[in-house]
PDB file of N, CA and C in Angstrom:
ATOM      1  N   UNK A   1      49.292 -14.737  -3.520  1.00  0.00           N
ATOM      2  CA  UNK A   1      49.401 -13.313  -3.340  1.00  0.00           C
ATOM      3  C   UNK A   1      48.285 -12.574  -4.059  1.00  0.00           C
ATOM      4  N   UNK A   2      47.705 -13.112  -4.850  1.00  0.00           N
ATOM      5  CA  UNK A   2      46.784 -12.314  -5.703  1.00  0.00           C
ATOM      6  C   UNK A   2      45.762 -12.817  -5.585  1.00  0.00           C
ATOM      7  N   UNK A   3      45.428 -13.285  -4.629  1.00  0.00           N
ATOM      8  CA  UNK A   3      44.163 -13.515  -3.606  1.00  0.00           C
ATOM      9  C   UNK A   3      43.749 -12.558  -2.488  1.00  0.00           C
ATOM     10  N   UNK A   4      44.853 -12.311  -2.020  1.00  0.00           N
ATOM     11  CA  UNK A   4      45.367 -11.721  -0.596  1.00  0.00           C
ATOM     12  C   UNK A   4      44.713 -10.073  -1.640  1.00  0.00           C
ATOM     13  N   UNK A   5      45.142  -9.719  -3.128  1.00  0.00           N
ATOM     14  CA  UNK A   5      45.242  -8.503  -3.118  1.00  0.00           C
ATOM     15  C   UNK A   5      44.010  -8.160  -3.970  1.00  0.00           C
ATOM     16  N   UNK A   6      43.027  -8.874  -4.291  1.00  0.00           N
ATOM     17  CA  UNK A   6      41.940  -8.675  -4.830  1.00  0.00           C
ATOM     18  C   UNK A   6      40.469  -9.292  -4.283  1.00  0.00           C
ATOM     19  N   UNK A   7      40.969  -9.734  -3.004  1.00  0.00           N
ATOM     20  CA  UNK A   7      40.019 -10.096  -1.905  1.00  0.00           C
ATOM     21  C   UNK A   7      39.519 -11.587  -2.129  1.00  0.00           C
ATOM     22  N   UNK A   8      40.073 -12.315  -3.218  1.00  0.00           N
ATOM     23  CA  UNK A   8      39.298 -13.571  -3.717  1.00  0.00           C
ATOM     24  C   UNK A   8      39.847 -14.489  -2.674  1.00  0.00           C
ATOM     25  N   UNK A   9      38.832 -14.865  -1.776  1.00  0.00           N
ATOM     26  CA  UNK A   9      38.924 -16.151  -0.402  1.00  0.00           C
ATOM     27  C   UNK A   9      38.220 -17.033  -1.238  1.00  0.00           C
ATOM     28  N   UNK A  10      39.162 -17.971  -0.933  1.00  0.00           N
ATOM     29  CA  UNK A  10      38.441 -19.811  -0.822  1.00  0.00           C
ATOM     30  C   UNK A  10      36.955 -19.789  -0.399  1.00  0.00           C
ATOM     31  N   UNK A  11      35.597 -20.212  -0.675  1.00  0.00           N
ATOM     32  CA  UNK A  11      34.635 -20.657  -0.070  1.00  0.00           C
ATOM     33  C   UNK A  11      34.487 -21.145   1.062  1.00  0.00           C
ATOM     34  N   UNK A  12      34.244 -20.374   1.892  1.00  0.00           N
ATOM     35  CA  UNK A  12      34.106 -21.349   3.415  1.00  0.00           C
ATOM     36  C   UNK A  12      33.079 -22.474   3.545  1.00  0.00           C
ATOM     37  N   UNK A  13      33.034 -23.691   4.076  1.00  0.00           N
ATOM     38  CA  UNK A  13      32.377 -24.296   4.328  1.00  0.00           C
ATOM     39  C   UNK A  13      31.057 -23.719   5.122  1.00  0.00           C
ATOM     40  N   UNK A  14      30.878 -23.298   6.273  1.00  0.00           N
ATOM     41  CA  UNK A  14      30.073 -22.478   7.300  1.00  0.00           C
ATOM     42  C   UNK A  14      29.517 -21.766   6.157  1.00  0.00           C
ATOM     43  N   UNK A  15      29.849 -21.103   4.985  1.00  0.00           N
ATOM     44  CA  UNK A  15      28.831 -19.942   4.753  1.00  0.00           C
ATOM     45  C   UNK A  15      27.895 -21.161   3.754  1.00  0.00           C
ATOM     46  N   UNK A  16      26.358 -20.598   4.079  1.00  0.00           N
ATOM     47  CA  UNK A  16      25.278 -21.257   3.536  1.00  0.00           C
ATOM     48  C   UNK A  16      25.054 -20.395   2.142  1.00  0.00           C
ATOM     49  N   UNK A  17      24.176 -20.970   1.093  1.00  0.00           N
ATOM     50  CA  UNK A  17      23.847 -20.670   0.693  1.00  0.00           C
ATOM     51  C   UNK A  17      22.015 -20.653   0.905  1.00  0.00           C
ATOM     52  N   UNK A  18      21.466 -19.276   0.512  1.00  0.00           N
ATOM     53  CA  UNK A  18      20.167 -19.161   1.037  1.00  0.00           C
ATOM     54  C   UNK A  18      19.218 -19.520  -0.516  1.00  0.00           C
ATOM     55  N   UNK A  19      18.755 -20.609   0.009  1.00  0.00           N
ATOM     56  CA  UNK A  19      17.201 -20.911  -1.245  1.00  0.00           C
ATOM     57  C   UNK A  19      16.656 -19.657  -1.618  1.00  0.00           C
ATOM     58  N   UNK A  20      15.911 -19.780  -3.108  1.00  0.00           N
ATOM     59  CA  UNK A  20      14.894 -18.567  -3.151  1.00  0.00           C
ATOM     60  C   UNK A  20      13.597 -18.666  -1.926  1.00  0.00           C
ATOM     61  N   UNK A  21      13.475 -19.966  -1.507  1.00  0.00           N
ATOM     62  CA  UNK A  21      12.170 -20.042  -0.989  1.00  0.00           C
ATOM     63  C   UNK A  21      13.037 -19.387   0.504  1.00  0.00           C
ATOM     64  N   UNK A  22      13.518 -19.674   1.208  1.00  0.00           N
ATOM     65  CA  UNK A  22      14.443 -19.216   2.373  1.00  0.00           C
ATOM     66  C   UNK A  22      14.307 -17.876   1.981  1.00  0.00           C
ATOM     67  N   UNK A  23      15.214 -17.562   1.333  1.00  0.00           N
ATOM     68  CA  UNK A  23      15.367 -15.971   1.181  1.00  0.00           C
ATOM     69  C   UNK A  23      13.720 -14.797   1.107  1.00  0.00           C
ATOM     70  N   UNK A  24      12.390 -16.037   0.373  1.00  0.00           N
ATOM     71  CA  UNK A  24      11.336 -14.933   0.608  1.00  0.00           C
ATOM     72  C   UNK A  24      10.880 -15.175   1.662  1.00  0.00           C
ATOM     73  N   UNK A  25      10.752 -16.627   2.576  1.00  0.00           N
ATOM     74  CA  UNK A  25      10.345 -16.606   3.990  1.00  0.00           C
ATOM     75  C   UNK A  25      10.694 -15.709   4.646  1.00  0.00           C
ATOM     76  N   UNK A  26      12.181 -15.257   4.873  1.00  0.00           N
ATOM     77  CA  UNK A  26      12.754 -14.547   5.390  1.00  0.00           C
ATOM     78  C   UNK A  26      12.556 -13.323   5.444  1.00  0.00           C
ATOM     79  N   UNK A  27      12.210 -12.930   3.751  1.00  0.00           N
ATOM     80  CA  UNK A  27      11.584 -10.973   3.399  1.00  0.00           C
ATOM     81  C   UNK A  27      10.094 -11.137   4.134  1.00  0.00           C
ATOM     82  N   UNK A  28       9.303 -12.265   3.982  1.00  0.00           N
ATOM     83  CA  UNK A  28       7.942 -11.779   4.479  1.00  0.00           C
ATOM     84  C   UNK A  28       7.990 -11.730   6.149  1.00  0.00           C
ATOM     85  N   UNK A  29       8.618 -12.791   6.993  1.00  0.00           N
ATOM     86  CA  UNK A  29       9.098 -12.230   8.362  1.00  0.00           C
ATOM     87  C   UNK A  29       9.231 -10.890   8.506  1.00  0.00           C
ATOM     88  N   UNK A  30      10.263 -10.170   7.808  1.00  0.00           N
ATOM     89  CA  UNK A  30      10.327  -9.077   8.335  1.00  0.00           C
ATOM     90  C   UNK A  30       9.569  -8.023   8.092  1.00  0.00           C
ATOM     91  N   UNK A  31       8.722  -8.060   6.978  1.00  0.00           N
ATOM     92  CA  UNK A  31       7.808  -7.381   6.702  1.00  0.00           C
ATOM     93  C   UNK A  31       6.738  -7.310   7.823  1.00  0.00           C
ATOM     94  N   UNK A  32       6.304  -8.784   7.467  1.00  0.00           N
ATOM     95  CA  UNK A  32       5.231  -8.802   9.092  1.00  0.00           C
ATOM     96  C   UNK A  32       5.854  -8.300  10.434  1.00  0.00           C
ATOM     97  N   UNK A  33       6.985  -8.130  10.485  1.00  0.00           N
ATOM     98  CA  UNK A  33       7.489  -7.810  11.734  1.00  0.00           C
ATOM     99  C   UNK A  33       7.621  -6.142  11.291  1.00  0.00           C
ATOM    100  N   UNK A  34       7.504  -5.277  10.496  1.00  0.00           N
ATOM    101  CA  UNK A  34       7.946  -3.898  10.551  1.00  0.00           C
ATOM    102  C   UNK A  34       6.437  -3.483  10.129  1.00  0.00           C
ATOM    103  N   UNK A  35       5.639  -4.125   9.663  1.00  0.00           N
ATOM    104  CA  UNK A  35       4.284  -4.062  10.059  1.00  0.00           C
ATOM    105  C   UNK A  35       3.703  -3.984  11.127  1.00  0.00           C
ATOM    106  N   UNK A  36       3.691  -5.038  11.757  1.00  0.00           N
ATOM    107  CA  UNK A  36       3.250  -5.028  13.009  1.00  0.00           C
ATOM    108  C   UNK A  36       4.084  -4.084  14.304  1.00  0.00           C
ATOM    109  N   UNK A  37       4.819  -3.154  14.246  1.00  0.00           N
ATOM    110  CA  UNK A  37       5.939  -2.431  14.245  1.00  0.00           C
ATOM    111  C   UNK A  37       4.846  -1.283  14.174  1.00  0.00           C
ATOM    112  N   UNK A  38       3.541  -0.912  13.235  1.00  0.00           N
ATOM    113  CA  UNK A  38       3.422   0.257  12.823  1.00  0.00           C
ATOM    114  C   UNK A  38       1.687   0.399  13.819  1.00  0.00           C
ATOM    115  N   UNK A  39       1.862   1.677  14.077  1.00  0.00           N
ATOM    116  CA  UNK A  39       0.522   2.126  15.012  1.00  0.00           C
ATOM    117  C   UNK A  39      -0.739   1.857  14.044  1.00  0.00           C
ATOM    118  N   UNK A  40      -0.746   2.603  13.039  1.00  0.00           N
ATOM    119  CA  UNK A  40      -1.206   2.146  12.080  1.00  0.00           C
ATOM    120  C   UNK A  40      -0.957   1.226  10.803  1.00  0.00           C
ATOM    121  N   UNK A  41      -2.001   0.310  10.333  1.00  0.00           N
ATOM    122  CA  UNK A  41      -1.590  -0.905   9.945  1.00  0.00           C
ATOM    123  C   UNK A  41      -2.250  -0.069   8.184  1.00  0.00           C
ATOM    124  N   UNK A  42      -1.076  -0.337   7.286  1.00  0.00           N
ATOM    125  CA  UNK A  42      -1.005  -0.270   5.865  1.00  0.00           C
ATOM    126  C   UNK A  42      -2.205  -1.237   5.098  1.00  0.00           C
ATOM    127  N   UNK A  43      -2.731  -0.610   4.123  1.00  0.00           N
ATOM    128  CA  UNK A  43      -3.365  -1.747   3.401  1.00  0.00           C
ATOM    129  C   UNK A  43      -2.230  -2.354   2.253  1.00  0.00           C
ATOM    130  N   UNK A  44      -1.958  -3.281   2.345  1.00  0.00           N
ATOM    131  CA  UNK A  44      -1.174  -3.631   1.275  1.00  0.00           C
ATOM    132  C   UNK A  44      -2.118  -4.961   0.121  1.00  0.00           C
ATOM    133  N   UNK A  45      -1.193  -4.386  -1.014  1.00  0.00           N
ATOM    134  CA  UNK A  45      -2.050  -4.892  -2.336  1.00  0.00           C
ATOM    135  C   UNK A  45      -1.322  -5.783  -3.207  1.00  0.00           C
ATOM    136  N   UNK A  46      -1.475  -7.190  -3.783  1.00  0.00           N
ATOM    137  CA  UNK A  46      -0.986  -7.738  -4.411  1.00  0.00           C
ATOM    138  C   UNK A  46      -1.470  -8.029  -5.913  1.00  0.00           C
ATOM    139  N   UNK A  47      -0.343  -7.444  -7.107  1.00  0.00           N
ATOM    140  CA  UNK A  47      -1.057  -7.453  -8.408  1.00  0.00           C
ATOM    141  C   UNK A  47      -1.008  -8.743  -8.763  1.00  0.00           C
ATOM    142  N   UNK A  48      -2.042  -9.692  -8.850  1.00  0.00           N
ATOM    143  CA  UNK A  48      -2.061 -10.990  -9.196  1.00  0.00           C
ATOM    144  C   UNK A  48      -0.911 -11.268 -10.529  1.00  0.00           C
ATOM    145  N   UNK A  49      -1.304 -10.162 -11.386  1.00  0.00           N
ATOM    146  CA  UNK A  49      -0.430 -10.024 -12.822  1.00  0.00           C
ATOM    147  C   UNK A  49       1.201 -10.224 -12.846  1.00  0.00           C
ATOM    148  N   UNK A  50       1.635  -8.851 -12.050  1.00  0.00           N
ATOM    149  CA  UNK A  50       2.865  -9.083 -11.927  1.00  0.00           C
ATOM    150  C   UNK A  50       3.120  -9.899 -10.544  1.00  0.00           C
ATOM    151  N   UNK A  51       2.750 -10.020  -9.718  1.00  0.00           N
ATOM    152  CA  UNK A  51       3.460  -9.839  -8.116  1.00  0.00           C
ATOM    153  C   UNK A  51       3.744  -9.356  -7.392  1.00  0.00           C
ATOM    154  N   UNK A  52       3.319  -7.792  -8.032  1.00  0.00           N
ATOM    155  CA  UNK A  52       3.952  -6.853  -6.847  1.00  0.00           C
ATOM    156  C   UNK A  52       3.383  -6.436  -5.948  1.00  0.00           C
ATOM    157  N   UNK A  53       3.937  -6.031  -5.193  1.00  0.00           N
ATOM    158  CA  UNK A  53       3.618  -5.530  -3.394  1.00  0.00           C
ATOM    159  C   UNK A  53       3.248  -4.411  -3.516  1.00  0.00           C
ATOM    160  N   UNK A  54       2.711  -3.935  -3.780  1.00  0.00           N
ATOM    161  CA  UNK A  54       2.171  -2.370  -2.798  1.00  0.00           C
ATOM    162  C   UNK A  54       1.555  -2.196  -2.022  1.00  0.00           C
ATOM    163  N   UNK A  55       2.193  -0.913  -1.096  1.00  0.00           N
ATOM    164  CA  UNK A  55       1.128  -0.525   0.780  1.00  0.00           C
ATOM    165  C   UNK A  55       0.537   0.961   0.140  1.00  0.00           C
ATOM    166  N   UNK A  56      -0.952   0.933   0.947  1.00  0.00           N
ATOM    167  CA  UNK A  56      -1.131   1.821   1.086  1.00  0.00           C
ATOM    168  C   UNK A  56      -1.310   2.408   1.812  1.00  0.00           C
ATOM    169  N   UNK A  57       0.027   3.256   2.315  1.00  0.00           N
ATOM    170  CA  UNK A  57      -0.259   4.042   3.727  1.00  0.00           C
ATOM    171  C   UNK A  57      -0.630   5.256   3.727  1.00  0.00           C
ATOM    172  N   UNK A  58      -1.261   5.860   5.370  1.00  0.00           N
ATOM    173  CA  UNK A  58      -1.630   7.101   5.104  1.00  0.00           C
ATOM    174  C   UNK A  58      -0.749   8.225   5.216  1.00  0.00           C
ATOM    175  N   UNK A  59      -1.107   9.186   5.109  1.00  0.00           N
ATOM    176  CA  UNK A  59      -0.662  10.370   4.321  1.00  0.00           C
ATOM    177  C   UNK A  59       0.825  10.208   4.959  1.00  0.00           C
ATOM    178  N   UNK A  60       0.421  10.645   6.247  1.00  0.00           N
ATOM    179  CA  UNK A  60       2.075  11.043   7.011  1.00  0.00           C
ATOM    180  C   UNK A  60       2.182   9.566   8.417  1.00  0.00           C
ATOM    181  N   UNK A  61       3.011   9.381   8.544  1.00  0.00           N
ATOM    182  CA  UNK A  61       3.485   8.597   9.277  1.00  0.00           C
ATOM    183  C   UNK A  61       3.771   9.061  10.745  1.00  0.00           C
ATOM    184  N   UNK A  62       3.698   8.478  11.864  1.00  0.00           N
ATOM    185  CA  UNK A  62       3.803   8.703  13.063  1.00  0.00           C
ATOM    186  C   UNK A  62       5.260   9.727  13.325  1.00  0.00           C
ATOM    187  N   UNK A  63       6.339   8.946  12.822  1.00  0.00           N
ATOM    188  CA  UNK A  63       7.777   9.900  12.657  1.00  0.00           C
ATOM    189  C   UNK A  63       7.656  10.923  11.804  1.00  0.00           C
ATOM    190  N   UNK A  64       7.010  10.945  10.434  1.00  0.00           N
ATOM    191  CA  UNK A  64       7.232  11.834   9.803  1.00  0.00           C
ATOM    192  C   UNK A  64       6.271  12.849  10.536  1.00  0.00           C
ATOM    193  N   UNK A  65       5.491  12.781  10.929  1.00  0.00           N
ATOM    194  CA  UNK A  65       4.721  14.073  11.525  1.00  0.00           C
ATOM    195  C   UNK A  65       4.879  14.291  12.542  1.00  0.00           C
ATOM    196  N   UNK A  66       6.245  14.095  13.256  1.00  0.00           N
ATOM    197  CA  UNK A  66       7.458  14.421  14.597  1.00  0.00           C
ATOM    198  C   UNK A  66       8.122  15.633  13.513  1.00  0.00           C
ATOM    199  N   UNK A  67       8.389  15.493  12.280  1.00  0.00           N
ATOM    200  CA  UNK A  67       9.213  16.110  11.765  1.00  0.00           C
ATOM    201  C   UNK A  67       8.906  17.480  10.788  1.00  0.00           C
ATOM    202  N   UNK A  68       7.374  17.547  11.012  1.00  0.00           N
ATOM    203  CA  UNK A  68       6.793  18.792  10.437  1.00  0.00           C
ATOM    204  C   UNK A  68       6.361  19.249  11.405  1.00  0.00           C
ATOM    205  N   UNK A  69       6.584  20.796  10.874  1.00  0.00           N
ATOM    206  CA  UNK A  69       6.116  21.997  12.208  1.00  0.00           C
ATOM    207  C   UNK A  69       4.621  21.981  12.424  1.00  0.00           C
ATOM    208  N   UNK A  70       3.963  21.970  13.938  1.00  0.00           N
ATOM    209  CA  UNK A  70       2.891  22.175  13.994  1.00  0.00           C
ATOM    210  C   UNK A  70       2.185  23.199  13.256  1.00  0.00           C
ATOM    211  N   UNK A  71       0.521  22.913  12.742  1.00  0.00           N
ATOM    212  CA  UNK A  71       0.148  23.705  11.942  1.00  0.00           C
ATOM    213  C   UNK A  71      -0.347  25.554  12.260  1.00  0.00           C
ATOM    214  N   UNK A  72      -0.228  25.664  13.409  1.00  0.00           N
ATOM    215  CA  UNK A  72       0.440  27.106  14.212  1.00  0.00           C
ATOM    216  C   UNK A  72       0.970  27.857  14.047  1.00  0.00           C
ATOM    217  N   UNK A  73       2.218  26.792  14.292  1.00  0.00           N
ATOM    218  CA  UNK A  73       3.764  27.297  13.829  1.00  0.00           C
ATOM    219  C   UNK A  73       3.893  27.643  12.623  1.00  0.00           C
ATOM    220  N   UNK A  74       3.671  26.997  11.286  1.00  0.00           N
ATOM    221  CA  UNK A  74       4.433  27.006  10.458  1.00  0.00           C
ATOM    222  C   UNK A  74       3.541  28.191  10.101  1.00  0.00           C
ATOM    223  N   UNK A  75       2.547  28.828  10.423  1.00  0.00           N
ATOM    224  CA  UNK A  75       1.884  30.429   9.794  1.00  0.00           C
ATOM    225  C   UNK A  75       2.296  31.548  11.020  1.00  0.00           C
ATOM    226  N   UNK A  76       3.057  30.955  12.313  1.00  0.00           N
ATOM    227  CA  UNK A  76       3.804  32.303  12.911  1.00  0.00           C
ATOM    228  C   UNK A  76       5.169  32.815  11.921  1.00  0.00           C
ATOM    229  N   UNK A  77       5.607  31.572  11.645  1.00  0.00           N
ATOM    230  CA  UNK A  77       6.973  31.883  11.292  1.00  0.00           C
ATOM    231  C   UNK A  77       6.858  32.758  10.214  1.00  0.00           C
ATOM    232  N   UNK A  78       6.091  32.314   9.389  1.00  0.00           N
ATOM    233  CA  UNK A  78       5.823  33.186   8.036  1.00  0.00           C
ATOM    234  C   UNK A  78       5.550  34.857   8.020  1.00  0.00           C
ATOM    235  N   UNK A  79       5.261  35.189   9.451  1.00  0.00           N
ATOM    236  CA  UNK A  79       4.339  36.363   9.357  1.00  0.00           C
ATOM    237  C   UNK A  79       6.072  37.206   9.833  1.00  0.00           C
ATOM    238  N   UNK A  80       6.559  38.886   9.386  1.00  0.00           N
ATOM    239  CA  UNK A  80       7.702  39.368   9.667  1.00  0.00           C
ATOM    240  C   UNK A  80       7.132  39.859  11.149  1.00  0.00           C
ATOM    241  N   UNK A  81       8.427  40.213  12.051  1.00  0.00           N
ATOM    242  CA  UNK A  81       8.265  40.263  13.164  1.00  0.00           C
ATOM    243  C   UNK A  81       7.831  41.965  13.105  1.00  0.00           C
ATOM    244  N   UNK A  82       6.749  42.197  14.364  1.00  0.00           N
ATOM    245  CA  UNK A  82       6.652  43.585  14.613  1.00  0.00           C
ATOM    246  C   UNK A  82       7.819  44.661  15.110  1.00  0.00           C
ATOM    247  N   UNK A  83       7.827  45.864  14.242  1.00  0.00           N
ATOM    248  CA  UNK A  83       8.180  46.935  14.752  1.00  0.00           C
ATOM    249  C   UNK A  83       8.400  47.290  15.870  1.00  0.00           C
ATOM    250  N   UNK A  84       8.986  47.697  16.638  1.00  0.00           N
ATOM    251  CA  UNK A  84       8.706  47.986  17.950  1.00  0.00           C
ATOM    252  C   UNK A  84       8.669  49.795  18.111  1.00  0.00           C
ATOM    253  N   UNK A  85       8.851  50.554  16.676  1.00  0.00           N
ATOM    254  CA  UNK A  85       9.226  52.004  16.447  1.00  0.00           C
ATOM    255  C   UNK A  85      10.250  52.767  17.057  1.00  0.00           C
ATOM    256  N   UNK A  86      11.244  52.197  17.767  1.00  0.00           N
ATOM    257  CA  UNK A  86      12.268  52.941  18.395  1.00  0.00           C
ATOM    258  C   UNK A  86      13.154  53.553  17.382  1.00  0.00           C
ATOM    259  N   UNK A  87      13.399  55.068  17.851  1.00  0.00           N
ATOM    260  CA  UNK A  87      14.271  55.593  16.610  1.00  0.00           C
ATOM    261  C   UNK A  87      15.347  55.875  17.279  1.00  0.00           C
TER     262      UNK A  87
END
């Protein structure tokens, strides 16, 4: 009963356990795959020191600049609307 009520299941046979080496094959797949995914391709940088990953992408991204107002727009909106003088 106090399995049932604190979620603790038996180990299934079927579930694997994933290697570290598995588990980074697996992160760099998808990387290369959400890379290659992108119109423009990131420079990415590896610090020999630590290991770490960094991209360097440019400024705005294909979606993100779906999501800012054309540069037009965003100096109509700003300006107050005209008078029309009706009294």
């Amino acid at each position: 009963m106090l399995r049932f009520l604190f979620g603790m299941r038996p180990q299934s046979e079927d579930a694997a356990i994933e290697t570290q080496r598995e588990r980074l094959e697996r992160l760099i797949r998808e990387l290369n795959a959400a890379i290659a995914a992108l119109p423009e391709k990131p420079r990415l940088i590896i610090d020999p020191a630590t290991g770490e990953l960094e991209a360097d992408l440019p400024e705005t991204l294909p979606d993100e600049a779906l999501a800012l107002p054309a540069p037009g727009e965003a100096d109509a909106d700003d300006k107050p609307a005209p008078e029309t003088g009706a009294v």
